[in-house]
PDB file of N, CA and C in Angstrom:
ATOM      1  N   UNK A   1      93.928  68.677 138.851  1.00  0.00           N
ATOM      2  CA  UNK A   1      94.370  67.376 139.338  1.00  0.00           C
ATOM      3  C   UNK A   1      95.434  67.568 140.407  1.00  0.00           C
ATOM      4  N   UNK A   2      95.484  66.807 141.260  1.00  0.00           N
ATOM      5  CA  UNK A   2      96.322  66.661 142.812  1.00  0.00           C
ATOM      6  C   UNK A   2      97.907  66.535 142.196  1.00  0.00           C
ATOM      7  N   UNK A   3      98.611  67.042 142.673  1.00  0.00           N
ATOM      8  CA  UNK A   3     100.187  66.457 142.597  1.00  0.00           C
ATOM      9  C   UNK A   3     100.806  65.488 143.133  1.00  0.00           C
ATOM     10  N   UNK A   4      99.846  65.192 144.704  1.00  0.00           N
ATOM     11  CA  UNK A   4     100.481  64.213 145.097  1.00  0.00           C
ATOM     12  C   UNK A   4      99.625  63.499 145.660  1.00  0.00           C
ATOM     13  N   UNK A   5     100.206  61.999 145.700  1.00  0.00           N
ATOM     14  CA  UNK A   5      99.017  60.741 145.926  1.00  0.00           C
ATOM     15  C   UNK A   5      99.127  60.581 147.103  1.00  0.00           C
ATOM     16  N   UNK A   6      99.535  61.327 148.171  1.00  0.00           N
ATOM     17  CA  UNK A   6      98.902  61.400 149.289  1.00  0.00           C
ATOM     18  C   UNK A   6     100.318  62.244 150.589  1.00  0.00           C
ATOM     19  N   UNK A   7     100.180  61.780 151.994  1.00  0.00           N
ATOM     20  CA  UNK A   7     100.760  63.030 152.522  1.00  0.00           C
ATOM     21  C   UNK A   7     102.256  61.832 152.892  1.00  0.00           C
ATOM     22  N   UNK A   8     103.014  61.958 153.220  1.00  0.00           N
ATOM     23  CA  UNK A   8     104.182  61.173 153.692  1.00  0.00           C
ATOM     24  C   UNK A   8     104.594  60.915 154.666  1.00  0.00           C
ATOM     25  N   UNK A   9     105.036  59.425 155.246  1.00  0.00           N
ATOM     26  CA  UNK A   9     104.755  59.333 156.722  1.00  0.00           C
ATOM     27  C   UNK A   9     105.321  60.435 157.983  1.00  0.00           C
ATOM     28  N   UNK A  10     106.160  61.141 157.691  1.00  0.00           N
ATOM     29  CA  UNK A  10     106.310  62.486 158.595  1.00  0.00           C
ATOM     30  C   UNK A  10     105.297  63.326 158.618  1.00  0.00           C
ATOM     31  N   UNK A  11     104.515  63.627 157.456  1.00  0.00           N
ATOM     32  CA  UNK A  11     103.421  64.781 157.563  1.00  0.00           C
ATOM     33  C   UNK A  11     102.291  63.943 158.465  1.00  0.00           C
ATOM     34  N   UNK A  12     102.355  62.695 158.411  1.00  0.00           N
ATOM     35  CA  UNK A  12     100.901  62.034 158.689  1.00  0.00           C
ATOM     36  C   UNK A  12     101.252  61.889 160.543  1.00  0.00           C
ATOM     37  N   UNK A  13     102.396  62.165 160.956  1.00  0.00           N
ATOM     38  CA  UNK A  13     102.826  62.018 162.225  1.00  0.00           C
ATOM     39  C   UNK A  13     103.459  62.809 162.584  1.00  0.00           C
ATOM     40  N   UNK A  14     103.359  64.127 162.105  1.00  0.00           N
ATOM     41  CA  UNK A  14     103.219  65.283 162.760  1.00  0.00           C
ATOM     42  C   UNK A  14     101.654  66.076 162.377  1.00  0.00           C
ATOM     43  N   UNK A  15     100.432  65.605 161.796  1.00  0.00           N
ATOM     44  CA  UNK A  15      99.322  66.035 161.800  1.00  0.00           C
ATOM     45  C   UNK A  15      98.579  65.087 163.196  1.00  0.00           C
ATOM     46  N   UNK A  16      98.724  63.653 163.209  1.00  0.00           N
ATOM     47  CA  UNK A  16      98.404  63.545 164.348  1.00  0.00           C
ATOM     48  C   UNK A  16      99.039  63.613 165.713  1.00  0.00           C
ATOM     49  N   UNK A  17     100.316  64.216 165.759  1.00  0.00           N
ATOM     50  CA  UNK A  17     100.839  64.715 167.019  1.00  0.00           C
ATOM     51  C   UNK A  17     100.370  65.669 167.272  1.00  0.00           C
ATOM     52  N   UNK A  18      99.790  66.912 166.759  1.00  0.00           N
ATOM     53  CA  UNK A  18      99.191  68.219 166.846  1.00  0.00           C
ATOM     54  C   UNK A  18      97.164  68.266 166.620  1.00  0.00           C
ATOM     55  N   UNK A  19      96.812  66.849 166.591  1.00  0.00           N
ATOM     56  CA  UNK A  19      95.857  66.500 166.530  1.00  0.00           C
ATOM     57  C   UNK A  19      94.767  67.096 165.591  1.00  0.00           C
ATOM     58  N   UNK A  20      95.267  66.955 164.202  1.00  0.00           N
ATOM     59  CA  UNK A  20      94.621  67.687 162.918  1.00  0.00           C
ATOM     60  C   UNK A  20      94.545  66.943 161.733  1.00  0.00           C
ATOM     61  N   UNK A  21      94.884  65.393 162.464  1.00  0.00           N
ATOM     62  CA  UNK A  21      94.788  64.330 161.116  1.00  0.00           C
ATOM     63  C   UNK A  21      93.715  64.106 160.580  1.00  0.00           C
ATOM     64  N   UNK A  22      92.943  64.238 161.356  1.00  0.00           N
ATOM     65  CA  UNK A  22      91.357  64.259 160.614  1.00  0.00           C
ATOM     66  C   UNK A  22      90.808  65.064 159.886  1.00  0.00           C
ATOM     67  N   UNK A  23      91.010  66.085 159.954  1.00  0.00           N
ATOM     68  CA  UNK A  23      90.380  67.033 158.896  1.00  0.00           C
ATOM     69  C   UNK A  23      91.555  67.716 158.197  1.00  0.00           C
ATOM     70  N   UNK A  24      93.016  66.873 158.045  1.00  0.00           N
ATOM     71  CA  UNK A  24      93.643  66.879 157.052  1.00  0.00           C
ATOM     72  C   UNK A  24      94.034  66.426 156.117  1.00  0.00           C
ATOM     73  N   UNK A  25      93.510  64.922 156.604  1.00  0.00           N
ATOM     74  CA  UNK A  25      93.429  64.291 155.916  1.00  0.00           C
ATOM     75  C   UNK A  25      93.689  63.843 154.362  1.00  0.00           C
ATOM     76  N   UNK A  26      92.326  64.951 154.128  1.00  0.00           N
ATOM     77  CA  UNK A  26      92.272  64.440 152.726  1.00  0.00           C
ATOM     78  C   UNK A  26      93.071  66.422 151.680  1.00  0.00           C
ATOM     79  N   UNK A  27      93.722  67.164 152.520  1.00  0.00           N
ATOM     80  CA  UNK A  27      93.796  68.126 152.434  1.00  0.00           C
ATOM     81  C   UNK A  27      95.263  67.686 150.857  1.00  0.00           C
ATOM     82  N   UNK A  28      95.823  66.789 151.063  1.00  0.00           N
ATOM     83  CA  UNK A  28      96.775  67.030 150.169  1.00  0.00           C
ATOM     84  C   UNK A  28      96.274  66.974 148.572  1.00  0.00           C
ATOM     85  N   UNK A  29      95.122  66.603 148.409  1.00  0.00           N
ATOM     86  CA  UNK A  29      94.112  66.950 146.930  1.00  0.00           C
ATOM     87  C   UNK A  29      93.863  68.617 147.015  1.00  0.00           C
ATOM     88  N   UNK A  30      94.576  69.168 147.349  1.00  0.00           N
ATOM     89  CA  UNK A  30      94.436  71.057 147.620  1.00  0.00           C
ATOM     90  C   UNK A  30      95.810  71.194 146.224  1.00  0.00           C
ATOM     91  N   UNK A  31      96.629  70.449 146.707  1.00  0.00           N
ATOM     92  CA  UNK A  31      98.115  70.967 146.280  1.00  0.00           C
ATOM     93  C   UNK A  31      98.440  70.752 144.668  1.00  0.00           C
ATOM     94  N   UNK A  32      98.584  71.168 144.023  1.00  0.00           N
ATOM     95  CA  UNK A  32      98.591  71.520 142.301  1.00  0.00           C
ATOM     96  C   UNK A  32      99.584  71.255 142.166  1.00  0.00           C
ATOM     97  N   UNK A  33     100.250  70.899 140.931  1.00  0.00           N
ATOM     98  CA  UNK A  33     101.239  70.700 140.232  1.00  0.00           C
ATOM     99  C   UNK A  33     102.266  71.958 139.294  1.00  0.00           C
ATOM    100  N   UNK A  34     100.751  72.932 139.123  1.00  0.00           N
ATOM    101  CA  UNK A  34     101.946  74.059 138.988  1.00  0.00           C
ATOM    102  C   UNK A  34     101.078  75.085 140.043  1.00  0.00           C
ATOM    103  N   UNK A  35     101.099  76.795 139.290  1.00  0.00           N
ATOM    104  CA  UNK A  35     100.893  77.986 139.940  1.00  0.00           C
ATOM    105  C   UNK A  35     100.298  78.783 139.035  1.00  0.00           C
ATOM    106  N   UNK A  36      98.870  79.118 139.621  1.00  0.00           N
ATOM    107  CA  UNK A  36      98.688  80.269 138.710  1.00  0.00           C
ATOM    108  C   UNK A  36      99.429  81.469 138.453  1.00  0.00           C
ATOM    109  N   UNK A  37      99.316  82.588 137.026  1.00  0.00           N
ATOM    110  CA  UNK A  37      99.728  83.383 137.325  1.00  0.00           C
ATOM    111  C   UNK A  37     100.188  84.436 138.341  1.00  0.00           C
ATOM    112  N   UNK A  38      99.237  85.101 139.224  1.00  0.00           N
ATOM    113  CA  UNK A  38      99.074  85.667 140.362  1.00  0.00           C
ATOM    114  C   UNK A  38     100.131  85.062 141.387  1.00  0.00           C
ATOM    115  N   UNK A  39     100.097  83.537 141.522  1.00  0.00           N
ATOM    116  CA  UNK A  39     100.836  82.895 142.581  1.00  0.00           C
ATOM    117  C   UNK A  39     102.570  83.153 141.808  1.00  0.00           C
ATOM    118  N   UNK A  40     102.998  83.299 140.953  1.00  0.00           N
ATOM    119  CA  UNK A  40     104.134  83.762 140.291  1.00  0.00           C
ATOM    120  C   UNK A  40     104.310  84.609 141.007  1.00  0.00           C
ATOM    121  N   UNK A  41     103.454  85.827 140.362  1.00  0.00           N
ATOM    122  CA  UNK A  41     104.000  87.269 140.751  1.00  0.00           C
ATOM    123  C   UNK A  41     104.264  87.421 142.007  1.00  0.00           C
ATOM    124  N   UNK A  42     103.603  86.794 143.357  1.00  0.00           N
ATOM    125  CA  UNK A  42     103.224  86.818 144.175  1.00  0.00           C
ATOM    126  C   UNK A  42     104.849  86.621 144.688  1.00  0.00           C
ATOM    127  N   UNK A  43     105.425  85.192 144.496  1.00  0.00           N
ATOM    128  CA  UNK A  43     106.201  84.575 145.020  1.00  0.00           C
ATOM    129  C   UNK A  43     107.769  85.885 144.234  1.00  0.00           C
ATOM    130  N   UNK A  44     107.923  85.916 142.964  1.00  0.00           N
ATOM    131  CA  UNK A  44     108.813  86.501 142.846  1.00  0.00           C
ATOM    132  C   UNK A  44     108.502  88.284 142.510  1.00  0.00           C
ATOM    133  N   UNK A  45     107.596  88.225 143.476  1.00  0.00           N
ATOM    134  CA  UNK A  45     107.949  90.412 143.573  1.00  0.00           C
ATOM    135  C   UNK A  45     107.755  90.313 145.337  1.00  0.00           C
ATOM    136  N   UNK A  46     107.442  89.785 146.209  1.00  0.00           N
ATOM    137  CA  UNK A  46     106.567  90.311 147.065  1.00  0.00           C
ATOM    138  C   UNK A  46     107.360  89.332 148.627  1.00  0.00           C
ATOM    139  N   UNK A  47     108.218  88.457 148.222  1.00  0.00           N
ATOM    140  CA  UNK A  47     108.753  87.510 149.827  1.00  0.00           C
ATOM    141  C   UNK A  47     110.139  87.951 150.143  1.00  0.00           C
ATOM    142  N   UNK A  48     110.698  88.681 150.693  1.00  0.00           N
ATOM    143  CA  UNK A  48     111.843  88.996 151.237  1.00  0.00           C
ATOM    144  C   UNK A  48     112.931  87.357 151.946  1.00  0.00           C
ATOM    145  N   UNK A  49     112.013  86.408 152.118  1.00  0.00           N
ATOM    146  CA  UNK A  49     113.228  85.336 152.504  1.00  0.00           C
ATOM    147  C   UNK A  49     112.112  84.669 152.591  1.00  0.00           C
ATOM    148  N   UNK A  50     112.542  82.856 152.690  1.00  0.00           N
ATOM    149  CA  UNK A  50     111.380  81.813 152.354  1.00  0.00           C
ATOM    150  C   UNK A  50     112.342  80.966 153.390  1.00  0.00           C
ATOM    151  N   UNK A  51     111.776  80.798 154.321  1.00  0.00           N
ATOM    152  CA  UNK A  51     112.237  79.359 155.450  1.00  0.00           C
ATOM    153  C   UNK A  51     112.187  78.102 154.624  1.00  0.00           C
ATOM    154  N   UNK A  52     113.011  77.371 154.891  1.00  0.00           N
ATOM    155  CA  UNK A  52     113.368  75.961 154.477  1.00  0.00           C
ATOM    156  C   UNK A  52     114.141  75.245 155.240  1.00  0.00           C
ATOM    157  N   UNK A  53     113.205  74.058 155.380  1.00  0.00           N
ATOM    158  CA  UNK A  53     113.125  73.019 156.588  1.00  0.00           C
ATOM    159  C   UNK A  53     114.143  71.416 155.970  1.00  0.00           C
ATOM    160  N   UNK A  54     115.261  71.300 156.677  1.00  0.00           N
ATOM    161  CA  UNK A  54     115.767  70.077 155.981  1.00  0.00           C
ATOM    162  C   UNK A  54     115.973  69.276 157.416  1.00  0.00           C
ATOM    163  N   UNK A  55     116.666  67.551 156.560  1.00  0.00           N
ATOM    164  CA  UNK A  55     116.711  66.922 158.059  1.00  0.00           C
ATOM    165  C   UNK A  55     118.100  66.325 157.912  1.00  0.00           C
ATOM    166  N   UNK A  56     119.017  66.233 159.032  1.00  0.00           N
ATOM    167  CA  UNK A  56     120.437  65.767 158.976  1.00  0.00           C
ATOM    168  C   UNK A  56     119.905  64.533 158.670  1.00  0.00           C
ATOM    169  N   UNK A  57     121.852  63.980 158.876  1.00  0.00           N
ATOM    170  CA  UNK A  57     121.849  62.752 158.498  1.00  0.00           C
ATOM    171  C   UNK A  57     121.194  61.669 159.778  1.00  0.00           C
ATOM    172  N   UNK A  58     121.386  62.395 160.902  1.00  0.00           N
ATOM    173  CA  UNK A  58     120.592  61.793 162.389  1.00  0.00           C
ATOM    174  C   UNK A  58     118.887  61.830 162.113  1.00  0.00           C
ATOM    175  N   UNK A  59     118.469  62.406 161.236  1.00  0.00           N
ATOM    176  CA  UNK A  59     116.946  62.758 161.312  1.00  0.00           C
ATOM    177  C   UNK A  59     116.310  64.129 161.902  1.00  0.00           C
ATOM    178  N   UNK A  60     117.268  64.672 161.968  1.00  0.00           N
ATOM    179  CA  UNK A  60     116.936  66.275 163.223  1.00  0.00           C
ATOM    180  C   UNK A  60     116.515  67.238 162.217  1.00  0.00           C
ATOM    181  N   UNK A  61     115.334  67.551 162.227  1.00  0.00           N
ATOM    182  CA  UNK A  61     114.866  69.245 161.263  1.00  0.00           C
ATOM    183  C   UNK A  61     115.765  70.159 161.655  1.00  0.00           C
ATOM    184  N   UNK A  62     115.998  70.787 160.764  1.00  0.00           N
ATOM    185  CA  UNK A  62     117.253  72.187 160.661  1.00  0.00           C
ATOM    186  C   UNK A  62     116.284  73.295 159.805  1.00  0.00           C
ATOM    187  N   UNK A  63     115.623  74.336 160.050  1.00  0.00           N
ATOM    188  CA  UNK A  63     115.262  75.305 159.932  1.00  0.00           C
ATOM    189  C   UNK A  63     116.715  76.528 158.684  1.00  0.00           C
ATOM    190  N   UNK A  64     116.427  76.725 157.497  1.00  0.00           N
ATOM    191  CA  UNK A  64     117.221  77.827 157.092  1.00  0.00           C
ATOM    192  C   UNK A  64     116.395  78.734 156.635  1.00  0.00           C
ATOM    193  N   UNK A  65     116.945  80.175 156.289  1.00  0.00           N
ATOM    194  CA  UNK A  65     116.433  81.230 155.556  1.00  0.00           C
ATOM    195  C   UNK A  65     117.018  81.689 154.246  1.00  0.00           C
ATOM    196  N   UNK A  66     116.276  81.460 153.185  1.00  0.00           N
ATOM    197  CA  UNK A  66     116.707  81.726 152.129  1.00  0.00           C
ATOM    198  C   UNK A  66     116.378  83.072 151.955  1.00  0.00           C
ATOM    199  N   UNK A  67     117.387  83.865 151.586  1.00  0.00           N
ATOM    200  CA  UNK A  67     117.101  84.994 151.273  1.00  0.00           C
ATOM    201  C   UNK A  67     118.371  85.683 149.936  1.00  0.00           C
ATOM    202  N   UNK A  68     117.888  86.454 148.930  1.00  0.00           N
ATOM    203  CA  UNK A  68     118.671  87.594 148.567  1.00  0.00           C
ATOM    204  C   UNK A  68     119.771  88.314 148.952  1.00  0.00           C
ATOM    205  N   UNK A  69     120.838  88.469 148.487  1.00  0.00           N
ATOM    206  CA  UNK A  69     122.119  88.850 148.952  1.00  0.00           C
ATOM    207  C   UNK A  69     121.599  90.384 149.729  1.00  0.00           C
ATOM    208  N   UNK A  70     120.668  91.422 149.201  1.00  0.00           N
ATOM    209  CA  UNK A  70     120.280  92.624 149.093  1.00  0.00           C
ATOM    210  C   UNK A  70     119.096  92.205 150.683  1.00  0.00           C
ATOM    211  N   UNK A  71     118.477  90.951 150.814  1.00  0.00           N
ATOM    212  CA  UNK A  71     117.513  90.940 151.573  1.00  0.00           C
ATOM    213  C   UNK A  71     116.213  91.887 150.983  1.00  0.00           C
ATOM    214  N   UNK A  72     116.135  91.973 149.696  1.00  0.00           N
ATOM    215  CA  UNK A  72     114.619  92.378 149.222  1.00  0.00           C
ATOM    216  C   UNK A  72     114.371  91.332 148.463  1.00  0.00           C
ATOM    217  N   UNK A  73     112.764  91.142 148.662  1.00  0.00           N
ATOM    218  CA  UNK A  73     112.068  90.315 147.279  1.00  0.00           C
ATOM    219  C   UNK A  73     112.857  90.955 145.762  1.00  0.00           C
ATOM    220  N   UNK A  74     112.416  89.348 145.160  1.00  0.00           N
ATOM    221  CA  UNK A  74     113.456  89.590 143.820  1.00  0.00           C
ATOM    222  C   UNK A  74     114.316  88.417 143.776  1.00  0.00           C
ATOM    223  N   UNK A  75     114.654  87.678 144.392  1.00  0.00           N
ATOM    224  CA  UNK A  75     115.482  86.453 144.246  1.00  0.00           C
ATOM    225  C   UNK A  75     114.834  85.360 144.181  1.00  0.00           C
ATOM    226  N   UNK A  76     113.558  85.147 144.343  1.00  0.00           N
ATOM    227  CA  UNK A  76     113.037  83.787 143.409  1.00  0.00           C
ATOM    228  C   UNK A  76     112.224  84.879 142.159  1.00  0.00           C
ATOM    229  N   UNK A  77     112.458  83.685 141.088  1.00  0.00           N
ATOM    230  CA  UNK A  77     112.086  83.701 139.857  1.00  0.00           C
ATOM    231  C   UNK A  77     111.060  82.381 139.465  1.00  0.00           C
ATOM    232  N   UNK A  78     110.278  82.657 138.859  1.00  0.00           N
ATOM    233  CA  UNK A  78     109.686  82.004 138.048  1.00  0.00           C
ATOM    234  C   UNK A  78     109.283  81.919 136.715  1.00  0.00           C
ATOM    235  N   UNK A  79     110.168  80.989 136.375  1.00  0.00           N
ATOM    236  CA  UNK A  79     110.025  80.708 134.643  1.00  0.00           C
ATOM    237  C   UNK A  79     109.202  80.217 133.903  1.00  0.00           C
ATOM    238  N   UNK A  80     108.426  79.331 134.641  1.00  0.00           N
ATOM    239  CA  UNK A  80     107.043  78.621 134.064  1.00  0.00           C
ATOM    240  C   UNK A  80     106.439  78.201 135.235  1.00  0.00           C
ATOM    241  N   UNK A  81     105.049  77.800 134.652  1.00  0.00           N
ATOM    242  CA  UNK A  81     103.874  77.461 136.036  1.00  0.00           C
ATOM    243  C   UNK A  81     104.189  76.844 137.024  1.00  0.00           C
ATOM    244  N   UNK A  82     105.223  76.059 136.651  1.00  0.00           N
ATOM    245  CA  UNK A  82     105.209  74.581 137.647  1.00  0.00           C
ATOM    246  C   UNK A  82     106.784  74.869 138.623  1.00  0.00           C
ATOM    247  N   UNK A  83     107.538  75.906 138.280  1.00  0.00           N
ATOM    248  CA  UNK A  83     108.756  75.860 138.957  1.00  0.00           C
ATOM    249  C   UNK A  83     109.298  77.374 139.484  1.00  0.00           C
ATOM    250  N   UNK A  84     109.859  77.520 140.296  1.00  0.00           N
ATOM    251  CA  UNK A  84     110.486  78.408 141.015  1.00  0.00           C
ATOM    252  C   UNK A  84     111.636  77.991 141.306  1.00  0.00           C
ATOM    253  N   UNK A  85     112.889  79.361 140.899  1.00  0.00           N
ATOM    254  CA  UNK A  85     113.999  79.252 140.907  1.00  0.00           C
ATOM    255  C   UNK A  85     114.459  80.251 142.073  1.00  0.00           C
ATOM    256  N   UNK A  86     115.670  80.305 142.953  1.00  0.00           N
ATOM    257  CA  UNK A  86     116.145  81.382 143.922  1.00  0.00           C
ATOM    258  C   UNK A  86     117.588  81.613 143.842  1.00  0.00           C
ATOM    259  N   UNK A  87     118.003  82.622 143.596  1.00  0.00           N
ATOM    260  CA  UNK A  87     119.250  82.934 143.886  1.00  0.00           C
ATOM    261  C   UNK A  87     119.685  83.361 145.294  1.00  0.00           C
ATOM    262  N   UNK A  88     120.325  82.676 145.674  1.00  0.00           N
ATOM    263  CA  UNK A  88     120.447  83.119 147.614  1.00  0.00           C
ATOM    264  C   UNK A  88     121.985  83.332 148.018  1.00  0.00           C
ATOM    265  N   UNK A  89     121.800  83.632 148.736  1.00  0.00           N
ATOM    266  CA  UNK A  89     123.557  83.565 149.706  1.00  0.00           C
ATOM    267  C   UNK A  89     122.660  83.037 151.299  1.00  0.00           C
ATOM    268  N   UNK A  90     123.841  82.221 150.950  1.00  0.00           N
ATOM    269  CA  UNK A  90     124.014  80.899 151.903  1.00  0.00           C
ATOM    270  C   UNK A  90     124.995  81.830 152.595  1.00  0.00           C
ATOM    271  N   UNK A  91     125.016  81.174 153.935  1.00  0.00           N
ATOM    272  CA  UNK A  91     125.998  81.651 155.169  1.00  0.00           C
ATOM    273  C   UNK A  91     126.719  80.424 155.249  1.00  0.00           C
ATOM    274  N   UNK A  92     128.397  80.465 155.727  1.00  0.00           N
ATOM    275  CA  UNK A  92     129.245  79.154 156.039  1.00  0.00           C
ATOM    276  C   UNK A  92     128.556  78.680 157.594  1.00  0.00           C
ATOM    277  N   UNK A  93     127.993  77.617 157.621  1.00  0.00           N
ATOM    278  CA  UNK A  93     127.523  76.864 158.741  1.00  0.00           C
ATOM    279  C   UNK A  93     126.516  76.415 158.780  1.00  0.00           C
ATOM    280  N   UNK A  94     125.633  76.498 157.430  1.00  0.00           N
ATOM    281  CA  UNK A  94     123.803  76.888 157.386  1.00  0.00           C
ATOM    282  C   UNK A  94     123.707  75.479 157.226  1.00  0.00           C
ATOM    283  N   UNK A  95     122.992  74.858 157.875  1.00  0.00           N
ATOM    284  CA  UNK A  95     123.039  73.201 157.982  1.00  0.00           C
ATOM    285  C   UNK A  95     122.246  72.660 156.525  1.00  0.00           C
ATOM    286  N   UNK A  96     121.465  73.577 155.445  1.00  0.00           N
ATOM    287  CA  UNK A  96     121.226  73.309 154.550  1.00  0.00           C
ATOM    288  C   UNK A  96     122.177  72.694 153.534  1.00  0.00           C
ATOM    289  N   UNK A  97     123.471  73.416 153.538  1.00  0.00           N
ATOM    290  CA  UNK A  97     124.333  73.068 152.808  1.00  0.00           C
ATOM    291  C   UNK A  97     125.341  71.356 153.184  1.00  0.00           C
ATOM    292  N   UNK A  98     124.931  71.166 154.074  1.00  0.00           N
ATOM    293  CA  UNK A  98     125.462  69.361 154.658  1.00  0.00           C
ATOM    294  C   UNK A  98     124.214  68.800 154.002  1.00  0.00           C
ATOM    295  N   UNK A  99     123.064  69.320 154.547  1.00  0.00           N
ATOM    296  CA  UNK A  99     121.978  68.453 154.592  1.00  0.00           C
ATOM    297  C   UNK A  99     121.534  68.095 153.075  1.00  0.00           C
ATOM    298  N   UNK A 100     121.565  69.480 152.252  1.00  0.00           N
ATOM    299  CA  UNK A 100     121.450  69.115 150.940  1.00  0.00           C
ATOM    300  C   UNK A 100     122.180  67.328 149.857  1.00  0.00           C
ATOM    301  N   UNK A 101     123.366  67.722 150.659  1.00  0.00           N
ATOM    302  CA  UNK A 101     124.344  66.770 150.348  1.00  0.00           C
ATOM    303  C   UNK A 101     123.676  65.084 150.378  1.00  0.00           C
ATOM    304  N   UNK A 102     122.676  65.343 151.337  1.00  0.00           N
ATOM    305  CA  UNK A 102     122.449  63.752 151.399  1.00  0.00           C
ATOM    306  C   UNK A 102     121.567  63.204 150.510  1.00  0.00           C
ATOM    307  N   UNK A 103     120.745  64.754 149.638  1.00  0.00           N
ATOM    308  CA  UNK A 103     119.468  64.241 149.038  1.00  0.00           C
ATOM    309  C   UNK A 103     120.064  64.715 147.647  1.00  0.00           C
ATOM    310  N   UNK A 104     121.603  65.180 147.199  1.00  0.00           N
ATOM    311  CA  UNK A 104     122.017  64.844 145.836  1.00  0.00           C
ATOM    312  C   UNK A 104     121.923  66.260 145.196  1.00  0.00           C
ATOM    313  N   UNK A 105     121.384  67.324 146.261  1.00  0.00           N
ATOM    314  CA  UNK A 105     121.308  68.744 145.312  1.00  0.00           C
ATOM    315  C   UNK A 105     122.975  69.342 146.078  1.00  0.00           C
TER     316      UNK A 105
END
């Protein structure tokens, strides 16, 4: 079963700015609610840093890199199917840490 009931008006207007709304349409019935095994292991032995995309309080995407103090895979964990955890070091300036602020984490 799908996780989500459909794509959100940013995804739906940046698929047709890049002209791929059509045969993406219906792509968000792909996306699961948890992870198979394999996709575990995958995520916590094997990604050295995971990009993460937030938006100020103006609306502007801010690009960060989550990564491991060490910079090797090993800092996300996964405890059960449906969730992934990361231990990271944040840098002072990383616009994640404002931006977080607005959405309560």
């Amino acid at each position: 079963m799908t996780a989500l009931l459909g794509w959100h008006p940013g995804e739906r207007a940046i698929q047709s700015k890049i002209a791929v709304a059509g045969p993406m349409s219906q792509a968000y019935t792909w996306i699961e609610a948890g992870m198979p095994h394999e996709h575990q292991v995958f995520h916590s032995t094997r990604l050295p840093f995971v990009p993460v995309t937030t938006v100020d309080k103006l609306g502007r995407p801010w690009c960060s890199i989550f990564a491991g103090s060490d910079g090797k895979p090993g800092f996300i964990k996964s405890p059960m199917h449906d969730k992934l955890t990361m231990t990271i070091k944040s840098w002072e300036g990383d616009p994640f840490l404002e931006n977080a602020k607005l959405f309560g984490i």
